[in-house]
Protein backbone atom coordinates (compact mmCIF):
# COMPACT_ATOMS: atom_id res chain seq x y z
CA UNK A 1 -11.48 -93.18 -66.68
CA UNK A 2 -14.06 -89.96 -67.09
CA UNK A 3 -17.14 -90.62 -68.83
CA UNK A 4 -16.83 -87.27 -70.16
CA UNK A 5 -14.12 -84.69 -71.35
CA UNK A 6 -15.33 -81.36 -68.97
CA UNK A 7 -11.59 -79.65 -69.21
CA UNK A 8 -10.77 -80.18 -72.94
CA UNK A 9 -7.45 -77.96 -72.70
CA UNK A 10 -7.60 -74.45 -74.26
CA UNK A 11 -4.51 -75.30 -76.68
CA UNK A 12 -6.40 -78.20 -78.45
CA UNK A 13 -9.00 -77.23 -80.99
CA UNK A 14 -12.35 -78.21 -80.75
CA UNK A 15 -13.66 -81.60 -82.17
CA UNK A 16 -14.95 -81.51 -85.72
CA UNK A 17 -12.97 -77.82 -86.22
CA UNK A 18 -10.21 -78.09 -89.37
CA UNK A 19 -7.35 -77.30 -86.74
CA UNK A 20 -8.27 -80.04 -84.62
CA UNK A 21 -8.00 -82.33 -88.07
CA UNK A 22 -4.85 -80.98 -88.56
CA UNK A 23 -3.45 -81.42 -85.07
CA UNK A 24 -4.57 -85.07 -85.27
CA UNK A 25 -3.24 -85.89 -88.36
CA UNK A 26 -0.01 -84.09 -87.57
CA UNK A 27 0.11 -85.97 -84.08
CA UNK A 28 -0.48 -89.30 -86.35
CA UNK A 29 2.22 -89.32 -88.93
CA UNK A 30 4.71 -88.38 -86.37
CA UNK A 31 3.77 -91.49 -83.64
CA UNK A 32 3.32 -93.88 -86.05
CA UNK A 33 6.33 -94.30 -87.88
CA UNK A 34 8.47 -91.62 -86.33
CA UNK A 35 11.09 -89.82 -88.01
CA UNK A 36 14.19 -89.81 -85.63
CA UNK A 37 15.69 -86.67 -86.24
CA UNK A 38 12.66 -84.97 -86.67
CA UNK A 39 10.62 -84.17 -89.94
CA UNK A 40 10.92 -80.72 -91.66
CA UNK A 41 7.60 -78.80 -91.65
CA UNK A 42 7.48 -78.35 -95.66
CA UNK A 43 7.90 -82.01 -96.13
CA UNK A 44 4.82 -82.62 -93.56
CA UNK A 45 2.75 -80.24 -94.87
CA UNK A 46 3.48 -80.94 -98.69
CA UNK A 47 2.43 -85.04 -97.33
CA UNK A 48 -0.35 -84.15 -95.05
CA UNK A 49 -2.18 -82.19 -98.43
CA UNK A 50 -2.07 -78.79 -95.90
CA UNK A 51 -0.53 -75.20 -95.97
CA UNK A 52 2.24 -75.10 -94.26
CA UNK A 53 0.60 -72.21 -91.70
CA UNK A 54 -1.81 -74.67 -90.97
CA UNK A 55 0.78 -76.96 -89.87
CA UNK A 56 3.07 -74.49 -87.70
CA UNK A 57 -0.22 -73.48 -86.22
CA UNK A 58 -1.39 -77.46 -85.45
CA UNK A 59 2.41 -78.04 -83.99
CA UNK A 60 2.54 -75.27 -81.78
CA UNK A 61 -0.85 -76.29 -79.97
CA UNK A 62 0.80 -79.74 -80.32
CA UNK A 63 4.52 -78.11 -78.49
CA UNK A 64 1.88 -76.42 -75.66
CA UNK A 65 0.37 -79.88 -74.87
CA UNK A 66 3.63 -81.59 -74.65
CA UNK A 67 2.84 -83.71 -77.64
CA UNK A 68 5.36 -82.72 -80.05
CA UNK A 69 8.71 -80.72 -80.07
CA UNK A 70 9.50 -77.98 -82.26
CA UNK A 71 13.36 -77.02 -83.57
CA UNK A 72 14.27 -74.48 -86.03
CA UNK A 73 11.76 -75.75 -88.90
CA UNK A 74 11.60 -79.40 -88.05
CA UNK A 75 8.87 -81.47 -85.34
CA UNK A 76 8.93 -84.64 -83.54
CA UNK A 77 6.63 -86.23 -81.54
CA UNK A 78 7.64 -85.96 -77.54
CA UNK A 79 8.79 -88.92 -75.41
CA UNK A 80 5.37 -88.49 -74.05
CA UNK A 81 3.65 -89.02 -77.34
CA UNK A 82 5.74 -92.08 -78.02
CA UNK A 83 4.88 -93.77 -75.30
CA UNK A 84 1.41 -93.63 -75.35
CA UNK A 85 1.46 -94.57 -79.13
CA UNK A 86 3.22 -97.64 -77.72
CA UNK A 87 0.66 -98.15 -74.76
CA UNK A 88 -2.25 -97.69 -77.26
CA UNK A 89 -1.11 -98.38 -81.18
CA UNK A 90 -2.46 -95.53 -83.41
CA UNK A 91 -1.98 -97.94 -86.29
CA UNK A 92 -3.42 -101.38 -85.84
């Protein structure tokens, strides 16, 4: 494992930023109990307390890094994203 993060990818806010709060949280409440057709962006952003800009703009850094997927109005996390909730719970 890397003692440090030297290539934090371009898509992913910085740490601290709002957008990277968003993209966390976003990346959170669909891992930990995920919805399995997907969960429309209005209902995410009306439960996450966020505009829902701020929640297109967190899911498609999220699509870009693999983490989520994005169809017609509604996200999921990615296979990818499942499985390493399941590796390394989220929620303990």
């Amino acid at each position: 494992m890397h003692a440090h993060r030297s290539d934090w990818p371009d898509h992913i806010a910085a740490p601290g930023s709002p957008a990277f709060d968003d993209q966390r949280r976003l990346l959170l409440e669909l891992v930990v109990d995920p919805p399995s057709h997907g969960e429309p962006v209005a209902e995410l952003a009306r439960r996450l307390g966020r505009p829902r800009t701020a929640i297109r703009t967190a899911a498609r850094a999220l699509d870009r890094a693999g983490l989520l997927h994005r169809e017609r109005g509604t996200l999921r996390a990615s296979p990818s994203a499942l499985a390493f909730e399941a590796l390394w719970p989220a929620a303990l």
